[in-house]
PDB file of N, CA and C in Angstrom:
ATOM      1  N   UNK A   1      29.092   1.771  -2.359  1.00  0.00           N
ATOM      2  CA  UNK A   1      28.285   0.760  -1.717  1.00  0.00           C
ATOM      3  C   UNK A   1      27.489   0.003  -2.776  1.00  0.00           C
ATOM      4  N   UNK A   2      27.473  -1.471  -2.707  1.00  0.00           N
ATOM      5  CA  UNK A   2      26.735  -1.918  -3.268  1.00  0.00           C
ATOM      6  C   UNK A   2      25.616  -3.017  -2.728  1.00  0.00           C
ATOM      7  N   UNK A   3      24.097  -3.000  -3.454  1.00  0.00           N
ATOM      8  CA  UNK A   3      22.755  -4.076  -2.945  1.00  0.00           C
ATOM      9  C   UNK A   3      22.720  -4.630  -3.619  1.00  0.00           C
ATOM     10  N   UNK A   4      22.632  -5.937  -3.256  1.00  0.00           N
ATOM     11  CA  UNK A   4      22.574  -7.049  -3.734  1.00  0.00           C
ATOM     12  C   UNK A   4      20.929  -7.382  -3.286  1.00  0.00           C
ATOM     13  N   UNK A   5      20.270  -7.661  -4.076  1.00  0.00           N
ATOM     14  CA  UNK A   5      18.803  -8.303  -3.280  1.00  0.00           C
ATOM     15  C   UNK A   5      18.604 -10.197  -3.766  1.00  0.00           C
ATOM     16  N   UNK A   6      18.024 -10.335  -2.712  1.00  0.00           N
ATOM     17  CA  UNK A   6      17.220 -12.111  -2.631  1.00  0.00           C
ATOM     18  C   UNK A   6      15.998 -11.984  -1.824  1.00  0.00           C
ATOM     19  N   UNK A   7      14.621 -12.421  -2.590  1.00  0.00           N
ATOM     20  CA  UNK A   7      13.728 -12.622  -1.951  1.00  0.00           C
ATOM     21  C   UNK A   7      13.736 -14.075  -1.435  1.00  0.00           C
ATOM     22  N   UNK A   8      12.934 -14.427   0.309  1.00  0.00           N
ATOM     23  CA  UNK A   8      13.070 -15.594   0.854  1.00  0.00           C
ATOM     24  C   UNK A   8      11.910 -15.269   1.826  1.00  0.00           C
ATOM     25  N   UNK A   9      10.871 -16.229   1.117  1.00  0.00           N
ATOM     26  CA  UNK A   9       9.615 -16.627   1.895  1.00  0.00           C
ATOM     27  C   UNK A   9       9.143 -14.681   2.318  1.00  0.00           C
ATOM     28  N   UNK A  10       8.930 -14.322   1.340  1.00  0.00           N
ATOM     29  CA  UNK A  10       8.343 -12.742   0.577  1.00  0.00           C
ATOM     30  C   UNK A  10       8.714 -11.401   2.204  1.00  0.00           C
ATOM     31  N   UNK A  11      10.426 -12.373   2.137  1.00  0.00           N
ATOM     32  CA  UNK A  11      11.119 -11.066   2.599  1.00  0.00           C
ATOM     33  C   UNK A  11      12.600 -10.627   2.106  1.00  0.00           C
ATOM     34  N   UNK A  12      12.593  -9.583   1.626  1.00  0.00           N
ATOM     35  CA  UNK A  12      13.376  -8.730   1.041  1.00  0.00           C
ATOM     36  C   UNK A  12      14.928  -9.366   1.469  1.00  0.00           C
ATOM     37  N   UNK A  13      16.001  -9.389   0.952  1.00  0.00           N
ATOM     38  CA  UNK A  13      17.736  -9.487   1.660  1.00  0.00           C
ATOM     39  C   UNK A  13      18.368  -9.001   0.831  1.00  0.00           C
ATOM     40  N   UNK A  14      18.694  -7.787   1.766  1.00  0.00           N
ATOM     41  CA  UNK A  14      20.006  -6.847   0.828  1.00  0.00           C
ATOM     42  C   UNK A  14      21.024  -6.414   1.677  1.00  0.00           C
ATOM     43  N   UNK A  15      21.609  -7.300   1.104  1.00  0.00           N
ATOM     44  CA  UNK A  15      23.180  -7.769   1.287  1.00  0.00           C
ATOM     45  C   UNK A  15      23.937  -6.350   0.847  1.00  0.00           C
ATOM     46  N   UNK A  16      24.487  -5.206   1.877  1.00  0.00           N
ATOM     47  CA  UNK A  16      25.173  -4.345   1.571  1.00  0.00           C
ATOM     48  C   UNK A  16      26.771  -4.495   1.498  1.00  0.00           C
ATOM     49  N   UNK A  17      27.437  -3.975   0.700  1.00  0.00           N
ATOM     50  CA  UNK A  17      28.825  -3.881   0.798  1.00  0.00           C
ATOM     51  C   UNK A  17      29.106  -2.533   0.462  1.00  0.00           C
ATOM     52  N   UNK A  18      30.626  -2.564   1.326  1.00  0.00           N
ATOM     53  CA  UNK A  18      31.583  -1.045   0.762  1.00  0.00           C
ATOM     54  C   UNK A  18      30.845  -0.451   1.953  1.00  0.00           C
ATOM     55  N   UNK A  19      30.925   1.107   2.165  1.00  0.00           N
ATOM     56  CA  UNK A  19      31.168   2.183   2.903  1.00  0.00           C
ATOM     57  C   UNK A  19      29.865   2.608   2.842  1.00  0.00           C
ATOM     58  N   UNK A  20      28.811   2.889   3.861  1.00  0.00           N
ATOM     59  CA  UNK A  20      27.840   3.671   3.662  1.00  0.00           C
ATOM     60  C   UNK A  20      28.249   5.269   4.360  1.00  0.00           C
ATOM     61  N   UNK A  21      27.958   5.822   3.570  1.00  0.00           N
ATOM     62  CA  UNK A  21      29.047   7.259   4.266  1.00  0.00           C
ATOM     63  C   UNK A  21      27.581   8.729   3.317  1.00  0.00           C
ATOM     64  N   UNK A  22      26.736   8.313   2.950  1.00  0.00           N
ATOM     65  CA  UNK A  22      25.789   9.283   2.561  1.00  0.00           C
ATOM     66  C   UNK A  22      26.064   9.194   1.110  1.00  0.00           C
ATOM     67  N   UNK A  23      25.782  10.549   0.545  1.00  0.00           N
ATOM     68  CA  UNK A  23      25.688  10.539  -0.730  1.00  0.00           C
ATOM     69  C   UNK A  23      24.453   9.337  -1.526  1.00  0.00           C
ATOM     70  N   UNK A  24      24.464   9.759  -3.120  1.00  0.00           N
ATOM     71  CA  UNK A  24      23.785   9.121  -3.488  1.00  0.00           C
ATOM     72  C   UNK A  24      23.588   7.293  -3.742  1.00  0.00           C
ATOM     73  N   UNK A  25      24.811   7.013  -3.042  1.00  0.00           N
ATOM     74  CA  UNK A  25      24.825   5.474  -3.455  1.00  0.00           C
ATOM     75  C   UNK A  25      23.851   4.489  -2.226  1.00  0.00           C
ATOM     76  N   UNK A  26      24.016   6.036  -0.831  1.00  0.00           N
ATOM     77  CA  UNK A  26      23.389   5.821   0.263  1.00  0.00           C
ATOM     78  C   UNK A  26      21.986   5.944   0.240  1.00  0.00           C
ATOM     79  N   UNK A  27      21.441   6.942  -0.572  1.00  0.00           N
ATOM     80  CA  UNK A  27      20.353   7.015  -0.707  1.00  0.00           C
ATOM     81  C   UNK A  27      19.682   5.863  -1.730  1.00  0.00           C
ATOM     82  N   UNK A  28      20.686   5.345  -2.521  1.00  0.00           N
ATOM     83  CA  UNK A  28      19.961   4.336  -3.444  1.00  0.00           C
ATOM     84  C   UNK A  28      18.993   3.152  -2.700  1.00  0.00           C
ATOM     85  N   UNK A  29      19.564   2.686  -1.580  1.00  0.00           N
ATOM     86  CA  UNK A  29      19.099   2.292  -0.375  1.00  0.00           C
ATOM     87  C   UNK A  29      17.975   2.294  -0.266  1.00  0.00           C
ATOM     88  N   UNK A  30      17.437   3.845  -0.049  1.00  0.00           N
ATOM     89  CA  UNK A  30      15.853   4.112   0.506  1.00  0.00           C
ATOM     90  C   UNK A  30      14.954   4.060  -0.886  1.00  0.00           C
ATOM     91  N   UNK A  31      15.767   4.286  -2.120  1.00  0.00           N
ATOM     92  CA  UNK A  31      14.914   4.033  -2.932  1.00  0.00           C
ATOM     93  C   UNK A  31      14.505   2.523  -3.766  1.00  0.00           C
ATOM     94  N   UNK A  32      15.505   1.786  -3.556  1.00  0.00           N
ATOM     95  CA  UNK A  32      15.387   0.325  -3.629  1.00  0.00           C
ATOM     96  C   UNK A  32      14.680  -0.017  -2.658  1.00  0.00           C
ATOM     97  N   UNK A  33      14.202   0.513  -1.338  1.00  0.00           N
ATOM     98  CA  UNK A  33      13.072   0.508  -0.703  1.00  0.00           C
ATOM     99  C   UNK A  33      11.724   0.070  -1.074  1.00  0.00           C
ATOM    100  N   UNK A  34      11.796   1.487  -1.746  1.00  0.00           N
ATOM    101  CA  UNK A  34      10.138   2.223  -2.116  1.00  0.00           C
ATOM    102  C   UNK A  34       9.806   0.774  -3.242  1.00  0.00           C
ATOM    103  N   UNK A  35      10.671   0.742  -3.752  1.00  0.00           N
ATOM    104  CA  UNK A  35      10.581   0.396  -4.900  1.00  0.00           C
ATOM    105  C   UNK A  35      10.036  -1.353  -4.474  1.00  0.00           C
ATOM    106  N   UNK A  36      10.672  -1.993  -3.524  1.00  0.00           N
ATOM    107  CA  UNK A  36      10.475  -3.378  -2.486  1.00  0.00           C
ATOM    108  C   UNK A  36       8.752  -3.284  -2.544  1.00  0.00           C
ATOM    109  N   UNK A  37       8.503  -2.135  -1.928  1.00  0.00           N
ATOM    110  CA  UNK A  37       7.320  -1.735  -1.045  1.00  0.00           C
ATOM    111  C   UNK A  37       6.381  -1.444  -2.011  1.00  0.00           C
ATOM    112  N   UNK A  38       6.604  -1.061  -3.695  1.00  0.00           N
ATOM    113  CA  UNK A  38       5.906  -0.999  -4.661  1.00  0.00           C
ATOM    114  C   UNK A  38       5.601  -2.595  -5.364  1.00  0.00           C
ATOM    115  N   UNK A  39       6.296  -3.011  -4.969  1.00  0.00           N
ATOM    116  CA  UNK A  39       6.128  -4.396  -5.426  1.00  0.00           C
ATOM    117  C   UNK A  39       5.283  -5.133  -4.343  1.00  0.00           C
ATOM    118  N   UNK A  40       4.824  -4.728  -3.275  1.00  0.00           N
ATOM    119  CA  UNK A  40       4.348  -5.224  -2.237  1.00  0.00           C
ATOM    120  C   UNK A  40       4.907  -6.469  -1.374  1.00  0.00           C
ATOM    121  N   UNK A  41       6.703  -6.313  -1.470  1.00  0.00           N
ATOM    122  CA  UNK A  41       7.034  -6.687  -0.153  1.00  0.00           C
ATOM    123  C   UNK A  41       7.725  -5.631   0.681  1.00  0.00           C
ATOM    124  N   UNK A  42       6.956  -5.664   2.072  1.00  0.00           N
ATOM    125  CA  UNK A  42       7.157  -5.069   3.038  1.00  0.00           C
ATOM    126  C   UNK A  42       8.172  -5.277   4.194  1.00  0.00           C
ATOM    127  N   UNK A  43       8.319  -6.631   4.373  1.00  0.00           N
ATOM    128  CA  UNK A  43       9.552  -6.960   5.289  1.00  0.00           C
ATOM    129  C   UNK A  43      11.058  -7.175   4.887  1.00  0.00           C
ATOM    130  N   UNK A  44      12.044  -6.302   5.676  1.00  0.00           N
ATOM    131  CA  UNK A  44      12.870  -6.406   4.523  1.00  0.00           C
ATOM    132  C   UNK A  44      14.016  -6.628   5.769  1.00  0.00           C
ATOM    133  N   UNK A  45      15.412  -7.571   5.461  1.00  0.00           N
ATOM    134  CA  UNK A  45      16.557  -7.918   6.513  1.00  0.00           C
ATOM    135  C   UNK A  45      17.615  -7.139   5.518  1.00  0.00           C
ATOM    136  N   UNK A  46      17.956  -6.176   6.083  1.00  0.00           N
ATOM    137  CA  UNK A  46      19.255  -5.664   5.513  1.00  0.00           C
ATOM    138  C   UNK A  46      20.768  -6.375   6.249  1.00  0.00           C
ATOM    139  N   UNK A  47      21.568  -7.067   5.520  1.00  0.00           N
ATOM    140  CA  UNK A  47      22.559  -7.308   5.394  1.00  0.00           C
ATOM    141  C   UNK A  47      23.944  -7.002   5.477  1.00  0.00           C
ATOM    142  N   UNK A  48      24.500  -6.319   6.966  1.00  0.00           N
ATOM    143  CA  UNK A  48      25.297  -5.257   7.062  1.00  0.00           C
ATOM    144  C   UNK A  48      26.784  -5.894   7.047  1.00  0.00           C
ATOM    145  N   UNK A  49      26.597  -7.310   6.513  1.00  0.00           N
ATOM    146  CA  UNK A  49      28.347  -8.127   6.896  1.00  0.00           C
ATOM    147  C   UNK A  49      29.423  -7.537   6.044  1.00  0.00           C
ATOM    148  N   UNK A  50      29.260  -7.179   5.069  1.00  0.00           N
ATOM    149  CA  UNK A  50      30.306  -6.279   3.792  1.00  0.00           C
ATOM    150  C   UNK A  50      29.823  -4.988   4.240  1.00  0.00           C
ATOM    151  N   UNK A  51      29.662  -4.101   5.023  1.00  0.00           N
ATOM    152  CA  UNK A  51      29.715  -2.812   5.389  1.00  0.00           C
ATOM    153  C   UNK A  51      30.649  -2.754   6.055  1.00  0.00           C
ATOM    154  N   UNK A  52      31.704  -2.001   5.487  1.00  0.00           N
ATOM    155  CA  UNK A  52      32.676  -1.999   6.984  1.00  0.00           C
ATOM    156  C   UNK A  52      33.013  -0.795   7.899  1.00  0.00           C
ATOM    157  N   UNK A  53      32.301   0.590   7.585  1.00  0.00           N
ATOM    158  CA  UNK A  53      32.143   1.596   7.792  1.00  0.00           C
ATOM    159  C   UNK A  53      31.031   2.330   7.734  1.00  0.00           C
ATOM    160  N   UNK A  54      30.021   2.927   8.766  1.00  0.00           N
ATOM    161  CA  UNK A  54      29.176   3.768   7.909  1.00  0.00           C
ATOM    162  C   UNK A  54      29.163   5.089   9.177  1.00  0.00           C
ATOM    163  N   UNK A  55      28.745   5.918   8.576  1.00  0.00           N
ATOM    164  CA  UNK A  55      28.553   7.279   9.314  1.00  0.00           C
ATOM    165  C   UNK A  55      27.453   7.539   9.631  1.00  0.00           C
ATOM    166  N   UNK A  56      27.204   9.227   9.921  1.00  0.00           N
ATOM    167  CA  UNK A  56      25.805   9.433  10.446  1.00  0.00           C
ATOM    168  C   UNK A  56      24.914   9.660   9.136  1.00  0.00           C
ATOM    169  N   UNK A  57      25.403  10.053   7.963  1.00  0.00           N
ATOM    170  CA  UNK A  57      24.586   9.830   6.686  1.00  0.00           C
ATOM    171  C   UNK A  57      24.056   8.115   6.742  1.00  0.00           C
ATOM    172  N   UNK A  58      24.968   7.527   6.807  1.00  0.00           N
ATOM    173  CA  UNK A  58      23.974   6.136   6.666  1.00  0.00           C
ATOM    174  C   UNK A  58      23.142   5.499   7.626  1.00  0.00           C
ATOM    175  N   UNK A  59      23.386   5.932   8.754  1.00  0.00           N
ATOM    176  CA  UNK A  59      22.232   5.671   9.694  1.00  0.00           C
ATOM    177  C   UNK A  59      21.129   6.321   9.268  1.00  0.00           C
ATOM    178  N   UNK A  60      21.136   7.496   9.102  1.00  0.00           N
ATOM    179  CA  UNK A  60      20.094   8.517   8.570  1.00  0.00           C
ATOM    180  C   UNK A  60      19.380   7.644   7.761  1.00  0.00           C
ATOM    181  N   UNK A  61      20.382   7.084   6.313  1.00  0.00           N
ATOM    182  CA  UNK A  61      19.196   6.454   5.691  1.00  0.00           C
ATOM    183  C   UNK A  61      18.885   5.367   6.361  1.00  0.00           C
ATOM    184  N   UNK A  62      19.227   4.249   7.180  1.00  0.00           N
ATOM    185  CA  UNK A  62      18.587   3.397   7.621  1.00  0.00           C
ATOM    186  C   UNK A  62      17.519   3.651   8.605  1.00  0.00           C
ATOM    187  N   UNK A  63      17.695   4.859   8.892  1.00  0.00           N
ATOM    188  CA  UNK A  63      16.287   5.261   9.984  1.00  0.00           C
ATOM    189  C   UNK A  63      15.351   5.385   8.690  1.00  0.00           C
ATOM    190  N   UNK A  64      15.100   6.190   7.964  1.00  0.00           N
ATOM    191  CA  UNK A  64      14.479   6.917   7.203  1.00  0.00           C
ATOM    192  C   UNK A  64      13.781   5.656   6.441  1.00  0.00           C
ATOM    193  N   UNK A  65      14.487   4.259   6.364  1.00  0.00           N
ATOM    194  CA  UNK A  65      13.853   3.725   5.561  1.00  0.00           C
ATOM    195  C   UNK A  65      13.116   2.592   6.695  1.00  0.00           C
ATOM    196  N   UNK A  66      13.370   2.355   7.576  1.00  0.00           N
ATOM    197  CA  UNK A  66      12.607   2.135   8.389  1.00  0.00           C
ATOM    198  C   UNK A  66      11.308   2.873   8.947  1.00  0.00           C
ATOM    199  N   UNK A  67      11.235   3.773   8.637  1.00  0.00           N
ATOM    200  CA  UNK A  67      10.100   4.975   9.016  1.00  0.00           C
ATOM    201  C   UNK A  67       9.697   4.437   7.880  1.00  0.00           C
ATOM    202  N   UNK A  68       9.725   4.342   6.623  1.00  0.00           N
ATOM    203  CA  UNK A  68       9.005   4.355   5.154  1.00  0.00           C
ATOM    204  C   UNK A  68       8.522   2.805   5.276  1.00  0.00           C
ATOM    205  N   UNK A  69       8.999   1.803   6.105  1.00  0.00           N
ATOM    206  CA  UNK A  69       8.485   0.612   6.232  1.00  0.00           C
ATOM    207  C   UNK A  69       7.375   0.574   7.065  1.00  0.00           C
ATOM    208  N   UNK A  70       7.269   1.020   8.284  1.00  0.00           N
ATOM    209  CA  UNK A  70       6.883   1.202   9.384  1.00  0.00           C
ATOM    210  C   UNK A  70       5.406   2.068   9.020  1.00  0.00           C
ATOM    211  N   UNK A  71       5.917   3.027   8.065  1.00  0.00           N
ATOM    212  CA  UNK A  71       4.694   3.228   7.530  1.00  0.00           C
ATOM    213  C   UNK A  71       3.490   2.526   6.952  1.00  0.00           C
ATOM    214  N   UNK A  72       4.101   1.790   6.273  1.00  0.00           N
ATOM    215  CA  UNK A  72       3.398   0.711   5.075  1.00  0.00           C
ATOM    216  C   UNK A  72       3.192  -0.584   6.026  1.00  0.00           C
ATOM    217  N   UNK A  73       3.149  -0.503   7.663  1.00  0.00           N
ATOM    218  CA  UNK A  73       2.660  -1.859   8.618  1.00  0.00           C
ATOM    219  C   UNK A  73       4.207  -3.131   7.822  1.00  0.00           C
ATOM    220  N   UNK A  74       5.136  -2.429   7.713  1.00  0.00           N
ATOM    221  CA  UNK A  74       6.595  -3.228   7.176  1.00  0.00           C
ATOM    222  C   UNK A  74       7.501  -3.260   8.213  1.00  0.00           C
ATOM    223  N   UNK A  75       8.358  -3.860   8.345  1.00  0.00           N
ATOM    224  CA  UNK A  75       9.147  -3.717   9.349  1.00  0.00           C
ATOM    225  C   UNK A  75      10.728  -4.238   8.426  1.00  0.00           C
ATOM    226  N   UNK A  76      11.749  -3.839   9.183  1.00  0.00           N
ATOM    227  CA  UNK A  76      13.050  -3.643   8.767  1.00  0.00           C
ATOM    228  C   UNK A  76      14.088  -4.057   9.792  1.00  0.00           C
ATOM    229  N   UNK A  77      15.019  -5.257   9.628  1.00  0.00           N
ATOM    230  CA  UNK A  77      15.551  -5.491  10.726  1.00  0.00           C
ATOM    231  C   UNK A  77      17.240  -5.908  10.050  1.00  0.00           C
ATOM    232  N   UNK A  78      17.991  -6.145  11.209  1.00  0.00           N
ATOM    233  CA  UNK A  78      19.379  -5.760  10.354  1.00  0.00           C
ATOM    234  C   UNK A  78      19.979  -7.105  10.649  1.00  0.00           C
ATOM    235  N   UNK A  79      20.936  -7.434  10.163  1.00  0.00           N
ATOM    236  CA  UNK A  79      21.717  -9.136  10.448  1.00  0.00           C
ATOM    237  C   UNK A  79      23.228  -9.061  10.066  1.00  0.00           C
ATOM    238  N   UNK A  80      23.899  -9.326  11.026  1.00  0.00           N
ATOM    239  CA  UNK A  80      25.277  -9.506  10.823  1.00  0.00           C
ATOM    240  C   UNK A  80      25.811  -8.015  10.892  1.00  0.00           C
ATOM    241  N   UNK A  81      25.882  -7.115  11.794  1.00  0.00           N
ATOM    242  CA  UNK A  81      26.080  -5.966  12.047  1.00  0.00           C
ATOM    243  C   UNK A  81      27.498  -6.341  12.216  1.00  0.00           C
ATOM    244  N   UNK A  82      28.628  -5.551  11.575  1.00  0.00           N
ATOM    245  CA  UNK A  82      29.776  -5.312  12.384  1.00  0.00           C
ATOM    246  C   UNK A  82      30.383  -4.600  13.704  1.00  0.00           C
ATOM    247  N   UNK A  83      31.734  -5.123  14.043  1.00  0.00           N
ATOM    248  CA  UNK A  83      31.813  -4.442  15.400  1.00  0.00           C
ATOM    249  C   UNK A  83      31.404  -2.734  15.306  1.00  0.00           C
ATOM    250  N   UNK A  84      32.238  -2.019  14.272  1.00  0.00           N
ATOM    251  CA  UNK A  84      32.632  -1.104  14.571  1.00  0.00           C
ATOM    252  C   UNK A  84      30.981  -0.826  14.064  1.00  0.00           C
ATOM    253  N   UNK A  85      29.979  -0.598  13.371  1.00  0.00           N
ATOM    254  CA  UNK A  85      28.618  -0.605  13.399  1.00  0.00           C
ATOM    255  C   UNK A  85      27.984  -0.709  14.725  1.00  0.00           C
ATOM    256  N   UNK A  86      27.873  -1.674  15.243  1.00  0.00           N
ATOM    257  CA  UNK A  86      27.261  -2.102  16.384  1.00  0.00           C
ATOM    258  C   UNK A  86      28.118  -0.910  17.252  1.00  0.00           C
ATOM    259  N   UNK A  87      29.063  -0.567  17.576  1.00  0.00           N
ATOM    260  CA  UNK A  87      29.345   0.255  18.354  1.00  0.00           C
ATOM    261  C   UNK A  87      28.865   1.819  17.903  1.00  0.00           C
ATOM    262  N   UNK A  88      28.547   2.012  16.935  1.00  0.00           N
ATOM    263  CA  UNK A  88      27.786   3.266  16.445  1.00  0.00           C
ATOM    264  C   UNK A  88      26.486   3.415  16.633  1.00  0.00           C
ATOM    265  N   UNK A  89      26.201   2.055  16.429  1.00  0.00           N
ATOM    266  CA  UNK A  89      24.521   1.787  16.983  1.00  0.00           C
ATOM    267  C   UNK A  89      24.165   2.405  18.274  1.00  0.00           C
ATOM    268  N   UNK A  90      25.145   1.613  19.486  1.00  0.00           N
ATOM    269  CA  UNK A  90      25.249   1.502  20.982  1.00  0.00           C
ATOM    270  C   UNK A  90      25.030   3.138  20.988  1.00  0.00           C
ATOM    271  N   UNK A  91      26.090   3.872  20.846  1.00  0.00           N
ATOM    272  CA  UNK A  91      26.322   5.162  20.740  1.00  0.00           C
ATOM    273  C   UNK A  91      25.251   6.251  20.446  1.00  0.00           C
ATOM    274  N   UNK A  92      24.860   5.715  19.521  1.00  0.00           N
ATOM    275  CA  UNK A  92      23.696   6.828  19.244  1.00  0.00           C
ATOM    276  C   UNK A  92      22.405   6.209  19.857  1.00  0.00           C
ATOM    277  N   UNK A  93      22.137   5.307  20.187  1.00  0.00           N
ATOM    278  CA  UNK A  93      21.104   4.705  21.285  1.00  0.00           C
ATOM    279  C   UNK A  93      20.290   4.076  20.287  1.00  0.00           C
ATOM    280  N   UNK A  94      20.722   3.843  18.715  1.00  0.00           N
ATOM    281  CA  UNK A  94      19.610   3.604  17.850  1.00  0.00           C
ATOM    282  C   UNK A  94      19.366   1.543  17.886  1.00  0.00           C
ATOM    283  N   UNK A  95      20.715   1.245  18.743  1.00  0.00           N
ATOM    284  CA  UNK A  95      20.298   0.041  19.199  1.00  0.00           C
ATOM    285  C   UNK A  95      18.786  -0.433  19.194  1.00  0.00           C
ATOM    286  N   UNK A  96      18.576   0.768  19.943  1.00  0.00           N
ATOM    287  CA  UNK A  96      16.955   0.307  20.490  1.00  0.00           C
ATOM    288  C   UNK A  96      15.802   0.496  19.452  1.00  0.00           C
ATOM    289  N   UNK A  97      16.351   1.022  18.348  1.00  0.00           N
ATOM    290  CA  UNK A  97      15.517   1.184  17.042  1.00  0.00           C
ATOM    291  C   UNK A  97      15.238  -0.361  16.179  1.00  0.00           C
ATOM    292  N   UNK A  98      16.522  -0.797  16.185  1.00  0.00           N
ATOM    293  CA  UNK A  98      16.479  -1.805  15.395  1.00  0.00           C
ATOM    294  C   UNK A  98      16.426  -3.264  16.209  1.00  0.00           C
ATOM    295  N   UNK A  99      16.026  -4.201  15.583  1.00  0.00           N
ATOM    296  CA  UNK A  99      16.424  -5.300  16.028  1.00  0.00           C
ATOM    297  C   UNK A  99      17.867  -5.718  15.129  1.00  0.00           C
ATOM    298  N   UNK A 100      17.957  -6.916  15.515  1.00  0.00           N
ATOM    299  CA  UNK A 100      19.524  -7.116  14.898  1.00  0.00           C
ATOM    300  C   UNK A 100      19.960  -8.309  15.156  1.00  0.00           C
ATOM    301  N   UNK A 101      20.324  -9.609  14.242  1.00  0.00           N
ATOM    302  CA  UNK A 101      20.168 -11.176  14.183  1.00  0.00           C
ATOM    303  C   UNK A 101      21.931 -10.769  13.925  1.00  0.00           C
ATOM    304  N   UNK A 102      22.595 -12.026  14.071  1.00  0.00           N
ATOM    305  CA  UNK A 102      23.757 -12.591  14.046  1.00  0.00           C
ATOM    306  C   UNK A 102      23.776 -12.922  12.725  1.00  0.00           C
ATOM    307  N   UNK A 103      22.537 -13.493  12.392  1.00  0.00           N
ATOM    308  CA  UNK A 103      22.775 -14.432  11.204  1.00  0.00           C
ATOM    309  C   UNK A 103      21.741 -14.293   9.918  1.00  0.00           C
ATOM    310  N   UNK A 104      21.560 -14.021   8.723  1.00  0.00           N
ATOM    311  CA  UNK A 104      20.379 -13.396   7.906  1.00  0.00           C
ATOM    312  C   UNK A 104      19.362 -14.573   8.148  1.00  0.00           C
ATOM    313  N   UNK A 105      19.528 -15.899   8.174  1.00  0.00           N
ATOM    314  CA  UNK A 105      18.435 -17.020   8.354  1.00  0.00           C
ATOM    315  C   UNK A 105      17.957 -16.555   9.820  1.00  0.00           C
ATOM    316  N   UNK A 106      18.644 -15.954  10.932  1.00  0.00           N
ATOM    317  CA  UNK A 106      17.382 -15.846  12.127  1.00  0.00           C
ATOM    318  C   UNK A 106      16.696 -14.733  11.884  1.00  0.00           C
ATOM    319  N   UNK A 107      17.162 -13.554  11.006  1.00  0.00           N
ATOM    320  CA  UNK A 107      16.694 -12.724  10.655  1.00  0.00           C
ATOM    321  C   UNK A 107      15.435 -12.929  10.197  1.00  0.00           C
ATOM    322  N   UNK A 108      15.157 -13.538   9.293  1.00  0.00           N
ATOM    323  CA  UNK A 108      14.107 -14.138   8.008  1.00  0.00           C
ATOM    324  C   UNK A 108      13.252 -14.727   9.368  1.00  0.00           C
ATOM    325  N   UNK A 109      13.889 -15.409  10.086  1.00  0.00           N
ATOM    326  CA  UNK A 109      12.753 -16.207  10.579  1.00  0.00           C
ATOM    327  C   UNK A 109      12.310 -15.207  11.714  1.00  0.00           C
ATOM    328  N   UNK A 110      12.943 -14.089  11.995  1.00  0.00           N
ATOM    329  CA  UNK A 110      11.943 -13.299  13.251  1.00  0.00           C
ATOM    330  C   UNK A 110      10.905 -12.683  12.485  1.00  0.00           C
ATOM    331  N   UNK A 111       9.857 -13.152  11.126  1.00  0.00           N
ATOM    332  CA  UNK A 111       9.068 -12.225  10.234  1.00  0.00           C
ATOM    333  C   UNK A 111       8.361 -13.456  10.445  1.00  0.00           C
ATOM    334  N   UNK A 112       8.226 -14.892  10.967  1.00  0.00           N
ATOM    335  CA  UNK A 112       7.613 -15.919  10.986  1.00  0.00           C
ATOM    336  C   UNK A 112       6.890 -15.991  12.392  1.00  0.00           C
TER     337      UNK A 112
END
């Protein structure tokens, strides 16, 4: 898996690609987080259009780093979810965790 980051109007976009399936490339994730959140931006649109697979390790980290936002009064929202994603979402009910834009620009703008 790879992050790509762009800051836009002091919110985070990381553009994921490849397989989130756990392990450490998954966790790099939550620590490119901390690291957002050390810099003092807090709102962050993760970028799920190049994900084309992820498991229950990568939800894990996307909960986990949402909790670490959520902490810090941050919030974390997702854009361009794929089918087979979005149907993992549905499934585990974490739908209702996240919000979730079509597009990374409505994304950006639900922080406005």
């Amino acid at each position: 898996m790879r992050i790509k980051e762009k800051i836009e109007n002091h919110v985070a976009v990381l553009s994921l690609s490849g397989k989130m399936m756990g392990g450490p490339e998954t966790q790099a994730l939550h620590d490119h987080i901390r690291g957002l959140i050390n810099d003092g931006i807090k709102n962050v649109v993760v970028d799920l259009g190049g994900v084309k697979w992820m498991n229950s390790s990568g939800m894990g980290v996307l909960m986990a780093a949402t909790t670490t936002l959520s902490n810090v009064d941050g919030k974390m929202v997702l854009a361009r979810v794929s089918e087979k994603v979005n149907s993992l979402l549905m499934i585990t009910q974490l739908i209702k965790v996240f919000d979730t834009y079509e597009t990374v620009e409505r994304a950006i703008a639900s922080f406005n």
